[in-house]
PDB file of N, CA and C in Angstrom:
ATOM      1  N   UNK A   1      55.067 -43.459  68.372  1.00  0.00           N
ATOM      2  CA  UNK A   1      56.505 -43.362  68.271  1.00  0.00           C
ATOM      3  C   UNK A   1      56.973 -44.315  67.180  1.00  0.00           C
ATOM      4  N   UNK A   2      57.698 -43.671  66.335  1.00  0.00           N
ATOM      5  CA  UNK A   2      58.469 -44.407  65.512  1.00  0.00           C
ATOM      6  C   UNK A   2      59.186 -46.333  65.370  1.00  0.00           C
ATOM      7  N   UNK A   3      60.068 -45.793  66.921  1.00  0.00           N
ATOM      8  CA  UNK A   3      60.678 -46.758  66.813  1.00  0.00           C
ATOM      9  C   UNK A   3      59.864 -47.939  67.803  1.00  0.00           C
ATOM     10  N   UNK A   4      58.810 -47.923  68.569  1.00  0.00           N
ATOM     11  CA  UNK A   4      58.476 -48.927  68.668  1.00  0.00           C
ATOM     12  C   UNK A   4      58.071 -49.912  68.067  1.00  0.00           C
ATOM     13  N   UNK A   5      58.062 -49.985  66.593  1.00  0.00           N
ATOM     14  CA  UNK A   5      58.019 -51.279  66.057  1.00  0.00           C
ATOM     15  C   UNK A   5      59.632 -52.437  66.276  1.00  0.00           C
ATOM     16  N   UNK A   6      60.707 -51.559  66.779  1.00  0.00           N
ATOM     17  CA  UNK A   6      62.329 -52.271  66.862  1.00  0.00           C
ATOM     18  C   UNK A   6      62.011 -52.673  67.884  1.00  0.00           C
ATOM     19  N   UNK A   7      61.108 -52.500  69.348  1.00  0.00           N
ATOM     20  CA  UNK A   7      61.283 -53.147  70.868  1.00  0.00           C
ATOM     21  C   UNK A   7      60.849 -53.989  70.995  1.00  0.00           C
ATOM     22  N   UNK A   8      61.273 -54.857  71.516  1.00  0.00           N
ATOM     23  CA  UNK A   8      61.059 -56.718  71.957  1.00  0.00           C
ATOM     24  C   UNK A   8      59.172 -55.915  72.692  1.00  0.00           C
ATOM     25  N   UNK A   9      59.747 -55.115  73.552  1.00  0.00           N
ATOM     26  CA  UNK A   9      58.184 -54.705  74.571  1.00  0.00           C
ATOM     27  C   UNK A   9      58.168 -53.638  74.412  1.00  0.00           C
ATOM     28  N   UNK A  10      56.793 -53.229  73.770  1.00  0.00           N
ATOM     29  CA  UNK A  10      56.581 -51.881  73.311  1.00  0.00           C
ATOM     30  C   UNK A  10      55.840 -51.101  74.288  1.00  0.00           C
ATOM     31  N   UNK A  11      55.521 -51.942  75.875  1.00  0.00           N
ATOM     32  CA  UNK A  11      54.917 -51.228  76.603  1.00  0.00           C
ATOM     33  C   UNK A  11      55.520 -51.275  78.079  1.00  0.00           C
ATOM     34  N   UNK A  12      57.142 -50.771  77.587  1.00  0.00           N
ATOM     35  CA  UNK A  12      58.151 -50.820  79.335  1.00  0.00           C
ATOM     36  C   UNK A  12      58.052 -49.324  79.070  1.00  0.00           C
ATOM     37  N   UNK A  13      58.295 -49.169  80.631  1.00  0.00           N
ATOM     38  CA  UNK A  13      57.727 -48.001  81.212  1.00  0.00           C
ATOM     39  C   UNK A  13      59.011 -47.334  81.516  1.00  0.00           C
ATOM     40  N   UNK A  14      59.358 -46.163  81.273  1.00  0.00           N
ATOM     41  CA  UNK A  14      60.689 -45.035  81.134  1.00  0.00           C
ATOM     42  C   UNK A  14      60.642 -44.636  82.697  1.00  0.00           C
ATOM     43  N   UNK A  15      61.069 -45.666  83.469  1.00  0.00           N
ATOM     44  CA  UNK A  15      61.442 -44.956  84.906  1.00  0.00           C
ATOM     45  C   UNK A  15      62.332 -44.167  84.830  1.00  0.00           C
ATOM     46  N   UNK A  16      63.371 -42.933  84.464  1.00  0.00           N
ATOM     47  CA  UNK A  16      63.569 -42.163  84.480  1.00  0.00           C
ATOM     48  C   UNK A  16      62.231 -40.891  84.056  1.00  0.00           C
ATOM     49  N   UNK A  17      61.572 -41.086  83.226  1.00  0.00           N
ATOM     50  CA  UNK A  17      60.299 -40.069  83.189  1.00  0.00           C
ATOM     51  C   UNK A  17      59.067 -40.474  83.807  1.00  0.00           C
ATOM     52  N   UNK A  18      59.367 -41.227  84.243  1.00  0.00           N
ATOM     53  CA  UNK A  18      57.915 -41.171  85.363  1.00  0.00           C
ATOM     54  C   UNK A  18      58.428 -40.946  86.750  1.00  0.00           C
ATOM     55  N   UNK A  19      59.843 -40.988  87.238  1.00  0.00           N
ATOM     56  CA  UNK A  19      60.175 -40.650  88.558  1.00  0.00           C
ATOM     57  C   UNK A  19      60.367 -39.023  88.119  1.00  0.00           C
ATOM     58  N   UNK A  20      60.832 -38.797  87.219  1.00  0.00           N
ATOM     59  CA  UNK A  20      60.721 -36.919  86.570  1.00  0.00           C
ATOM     60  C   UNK A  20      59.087 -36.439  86.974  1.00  0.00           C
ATOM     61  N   UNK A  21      58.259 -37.092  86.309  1.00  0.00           N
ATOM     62  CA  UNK A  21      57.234 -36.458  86.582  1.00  0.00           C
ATOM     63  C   UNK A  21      56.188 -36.392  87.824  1.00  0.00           C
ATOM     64  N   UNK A  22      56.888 -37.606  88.576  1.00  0.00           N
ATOM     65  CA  UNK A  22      56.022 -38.082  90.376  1.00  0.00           C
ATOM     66  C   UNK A  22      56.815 -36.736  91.096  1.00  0.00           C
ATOM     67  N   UNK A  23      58.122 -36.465  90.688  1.00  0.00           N
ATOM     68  CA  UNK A  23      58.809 -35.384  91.382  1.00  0.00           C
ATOM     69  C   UNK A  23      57.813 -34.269  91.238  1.00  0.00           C
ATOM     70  N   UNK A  24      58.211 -33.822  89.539  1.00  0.00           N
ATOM     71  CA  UNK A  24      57.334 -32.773  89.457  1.00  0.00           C
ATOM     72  C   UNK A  24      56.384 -31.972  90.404  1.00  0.00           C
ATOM     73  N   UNK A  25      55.212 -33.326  90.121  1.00  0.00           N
ATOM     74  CA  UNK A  25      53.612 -33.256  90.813  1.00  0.00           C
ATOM     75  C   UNK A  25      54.039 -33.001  92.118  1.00  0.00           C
ATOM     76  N   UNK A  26      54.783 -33.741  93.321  1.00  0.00           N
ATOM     77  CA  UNK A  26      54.827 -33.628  93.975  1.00  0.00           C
ATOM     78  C   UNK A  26      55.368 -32.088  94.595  1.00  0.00           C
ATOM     79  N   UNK A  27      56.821 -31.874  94.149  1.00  0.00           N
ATOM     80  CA  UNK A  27      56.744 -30.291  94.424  1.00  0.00           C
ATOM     81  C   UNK A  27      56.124 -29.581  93.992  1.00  0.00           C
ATOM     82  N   UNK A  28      55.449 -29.488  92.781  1.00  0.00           N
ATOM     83  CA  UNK A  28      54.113 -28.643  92.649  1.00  0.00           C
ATOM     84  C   UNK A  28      53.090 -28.268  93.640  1.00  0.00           C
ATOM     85  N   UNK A  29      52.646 -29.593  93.867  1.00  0.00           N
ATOM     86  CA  UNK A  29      51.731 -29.931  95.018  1.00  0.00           C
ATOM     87  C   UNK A  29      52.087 -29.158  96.172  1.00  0.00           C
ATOM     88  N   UNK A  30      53.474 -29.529  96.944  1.00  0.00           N
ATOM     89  CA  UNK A  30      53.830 -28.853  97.919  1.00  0.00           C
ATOM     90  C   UNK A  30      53.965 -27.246  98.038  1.00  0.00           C
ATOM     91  N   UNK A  31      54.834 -26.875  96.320  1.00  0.00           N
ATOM     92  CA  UNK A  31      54.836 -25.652  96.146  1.00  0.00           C
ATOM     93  C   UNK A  31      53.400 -24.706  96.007  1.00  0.00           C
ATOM     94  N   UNK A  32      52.498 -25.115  96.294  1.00  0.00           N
ATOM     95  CA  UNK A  32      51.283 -24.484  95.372  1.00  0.00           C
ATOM     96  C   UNK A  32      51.395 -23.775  93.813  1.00  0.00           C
ATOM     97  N   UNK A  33      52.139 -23.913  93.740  1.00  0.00           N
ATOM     98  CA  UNK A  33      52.440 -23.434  91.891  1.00  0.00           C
ATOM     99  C   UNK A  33      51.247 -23.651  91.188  1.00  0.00           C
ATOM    100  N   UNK A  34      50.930 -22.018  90.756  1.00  0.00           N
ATOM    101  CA  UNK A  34      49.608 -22.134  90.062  1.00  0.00           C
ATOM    102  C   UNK A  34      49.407 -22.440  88.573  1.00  0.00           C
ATOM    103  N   UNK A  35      48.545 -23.350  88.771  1.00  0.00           N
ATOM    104  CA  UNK A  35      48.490 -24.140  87.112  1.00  0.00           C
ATOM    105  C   UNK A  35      48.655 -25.478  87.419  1.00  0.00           C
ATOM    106  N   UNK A  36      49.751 -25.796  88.363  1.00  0.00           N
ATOM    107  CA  UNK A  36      50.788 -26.986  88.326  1.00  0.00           C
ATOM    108  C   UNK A  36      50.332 -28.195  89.626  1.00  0.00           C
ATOM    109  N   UNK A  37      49.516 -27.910  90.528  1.00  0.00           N
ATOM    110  CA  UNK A  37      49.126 -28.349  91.401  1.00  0.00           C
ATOM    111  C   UNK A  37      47.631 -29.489  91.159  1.00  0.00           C
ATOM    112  N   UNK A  38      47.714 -30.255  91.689  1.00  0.00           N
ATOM    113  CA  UNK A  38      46.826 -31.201  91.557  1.00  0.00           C
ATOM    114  C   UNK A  38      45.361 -30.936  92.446  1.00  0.00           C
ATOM    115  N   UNK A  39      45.686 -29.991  93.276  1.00  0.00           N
ATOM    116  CA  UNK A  39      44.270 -29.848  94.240  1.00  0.00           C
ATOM    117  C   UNK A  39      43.434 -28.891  93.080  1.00  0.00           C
ATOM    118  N   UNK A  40      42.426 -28.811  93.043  1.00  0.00           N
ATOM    119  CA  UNK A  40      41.423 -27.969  92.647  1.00  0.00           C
ATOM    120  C   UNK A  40      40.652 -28.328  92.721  1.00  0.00           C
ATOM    121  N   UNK A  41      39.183 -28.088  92.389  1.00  0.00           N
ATOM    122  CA  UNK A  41      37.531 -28.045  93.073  1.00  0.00           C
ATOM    123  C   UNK A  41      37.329 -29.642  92.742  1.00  0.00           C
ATOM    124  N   UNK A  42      37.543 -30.714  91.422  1.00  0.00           N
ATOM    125  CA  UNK A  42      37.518 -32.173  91.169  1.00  0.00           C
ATOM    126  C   UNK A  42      37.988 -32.524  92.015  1.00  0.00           C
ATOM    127  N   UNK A  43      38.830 -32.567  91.929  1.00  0.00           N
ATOM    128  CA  UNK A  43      39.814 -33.052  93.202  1.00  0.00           C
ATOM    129  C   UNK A  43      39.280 -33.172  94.679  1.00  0.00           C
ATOM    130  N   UNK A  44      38.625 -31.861  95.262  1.00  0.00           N
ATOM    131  CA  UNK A  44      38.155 -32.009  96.266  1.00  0.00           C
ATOM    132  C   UNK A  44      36.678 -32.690  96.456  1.00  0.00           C
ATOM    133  N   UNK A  45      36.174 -32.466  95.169  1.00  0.00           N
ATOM    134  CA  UNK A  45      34.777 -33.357  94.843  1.00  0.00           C
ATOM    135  C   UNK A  45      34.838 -34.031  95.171  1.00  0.00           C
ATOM    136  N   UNK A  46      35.818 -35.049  94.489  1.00  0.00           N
ATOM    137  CA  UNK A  46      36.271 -36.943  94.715  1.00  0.00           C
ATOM    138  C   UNK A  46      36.287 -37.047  95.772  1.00  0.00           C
ATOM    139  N   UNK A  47      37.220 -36.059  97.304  1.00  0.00           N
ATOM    140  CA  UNK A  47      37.240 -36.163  98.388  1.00  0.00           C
ATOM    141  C   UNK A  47      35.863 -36.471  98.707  1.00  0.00           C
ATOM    142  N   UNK A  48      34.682 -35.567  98.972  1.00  0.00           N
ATOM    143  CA  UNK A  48      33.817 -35.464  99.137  1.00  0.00           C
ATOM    144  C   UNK A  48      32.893 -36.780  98.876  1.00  0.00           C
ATOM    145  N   UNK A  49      33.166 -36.896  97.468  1.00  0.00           N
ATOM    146  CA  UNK A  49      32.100 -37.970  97.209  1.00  0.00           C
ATOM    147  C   UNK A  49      32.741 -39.690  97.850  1.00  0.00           C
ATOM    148  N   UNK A  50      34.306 -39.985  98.399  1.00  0.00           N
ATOM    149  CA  UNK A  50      34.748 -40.797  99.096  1.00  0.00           C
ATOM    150  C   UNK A  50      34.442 -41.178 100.273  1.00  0.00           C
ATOM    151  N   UNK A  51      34.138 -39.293 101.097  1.00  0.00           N
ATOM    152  CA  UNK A  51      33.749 -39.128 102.550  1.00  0.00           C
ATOM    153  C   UNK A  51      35.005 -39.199 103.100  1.00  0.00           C
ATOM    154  N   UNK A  52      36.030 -38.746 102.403  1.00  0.00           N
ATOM    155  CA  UNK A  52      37.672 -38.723 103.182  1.00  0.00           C
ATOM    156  C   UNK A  52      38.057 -37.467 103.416  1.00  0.00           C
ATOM    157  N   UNK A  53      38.658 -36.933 104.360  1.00  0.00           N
ATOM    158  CA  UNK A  53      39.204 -35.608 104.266  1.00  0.00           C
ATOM    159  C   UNK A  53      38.072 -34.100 104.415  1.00  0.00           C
ATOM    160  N   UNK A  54      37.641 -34.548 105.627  1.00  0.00           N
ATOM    161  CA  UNK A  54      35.952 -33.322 105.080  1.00  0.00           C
ATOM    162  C   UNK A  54      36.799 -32.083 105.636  1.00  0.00           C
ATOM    163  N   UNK A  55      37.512 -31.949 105.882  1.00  0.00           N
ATOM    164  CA  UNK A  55      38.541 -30.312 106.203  1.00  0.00           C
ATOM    165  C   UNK A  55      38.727 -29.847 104.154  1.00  0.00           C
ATOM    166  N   UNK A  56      38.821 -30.849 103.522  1.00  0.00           N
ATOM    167  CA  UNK A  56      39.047 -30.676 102.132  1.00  0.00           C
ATOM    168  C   UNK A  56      37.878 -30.592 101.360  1.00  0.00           C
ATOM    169  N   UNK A  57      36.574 -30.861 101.893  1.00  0.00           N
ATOM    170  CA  UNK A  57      35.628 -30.679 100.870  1.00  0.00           C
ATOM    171  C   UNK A  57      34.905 -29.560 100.419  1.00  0.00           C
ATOM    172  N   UNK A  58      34.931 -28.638  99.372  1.00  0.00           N
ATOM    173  CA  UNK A  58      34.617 -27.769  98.559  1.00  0.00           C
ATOM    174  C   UNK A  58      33.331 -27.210  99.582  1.00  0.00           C
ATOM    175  N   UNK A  59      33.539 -25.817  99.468  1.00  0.00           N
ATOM    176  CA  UNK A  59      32.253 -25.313 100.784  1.00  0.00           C
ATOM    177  C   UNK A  59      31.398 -24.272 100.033  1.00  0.00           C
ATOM    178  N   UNK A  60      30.230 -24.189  99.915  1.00  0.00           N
ATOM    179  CA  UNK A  60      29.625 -23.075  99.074  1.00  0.00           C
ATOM    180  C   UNK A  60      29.221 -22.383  99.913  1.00  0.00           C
ATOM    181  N   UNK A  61      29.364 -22.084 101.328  1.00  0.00           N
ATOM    182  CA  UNK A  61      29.044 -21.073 102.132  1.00  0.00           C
ATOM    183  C   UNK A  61      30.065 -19.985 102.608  1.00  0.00           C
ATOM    184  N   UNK A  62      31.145 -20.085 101.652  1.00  0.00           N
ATOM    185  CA  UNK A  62      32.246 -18.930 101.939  1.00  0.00           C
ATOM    186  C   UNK A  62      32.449 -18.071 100.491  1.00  0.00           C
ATOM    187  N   UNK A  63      32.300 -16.582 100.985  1.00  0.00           N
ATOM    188  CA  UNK A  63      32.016 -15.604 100.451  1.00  0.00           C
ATOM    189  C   UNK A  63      33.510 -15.409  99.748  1.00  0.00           C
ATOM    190  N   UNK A  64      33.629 -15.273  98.288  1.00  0.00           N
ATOM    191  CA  UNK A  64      34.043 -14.857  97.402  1.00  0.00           C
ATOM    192  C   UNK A  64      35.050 -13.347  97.818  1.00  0.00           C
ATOM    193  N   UNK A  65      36.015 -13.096  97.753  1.00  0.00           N
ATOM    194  CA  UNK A  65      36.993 -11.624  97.676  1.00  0.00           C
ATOM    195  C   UNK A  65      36.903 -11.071  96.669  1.00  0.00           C
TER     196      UNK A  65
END
């Protein structure tokens, strides 16, 4: 960005766009909106490889539609 050479602190954080984007994620999340959602197969990996959440961990014994 341009103008951060004019800011006293070139590394304050735009709480108006980061509470924009925690919203976002979050109704995404809730919405299942595809594309936009944070769950997918990584996601449930990490679960997995934590040992948190085993209702969430990725299953290779369910047959494909």
């Amino acid at each position: 960005m341009h103008h951060w050479f004019n800011l006293d602190v070139r590394h304050c954080i735009d709480v108006m766009h980061v509470e924009k984007n925690m919203c976002d994620s979050i109704i995404d999340t809730l919405l299942n909106i595809k594309g936009k959602t944070k769950d997918g197969l990584n996601t449930r990996q990490d679960l997995a490889e934590m040992s948190i959440r085993d209702q969430l961990h990725p299953r290779s014994d369910v047959k494909k539609i």
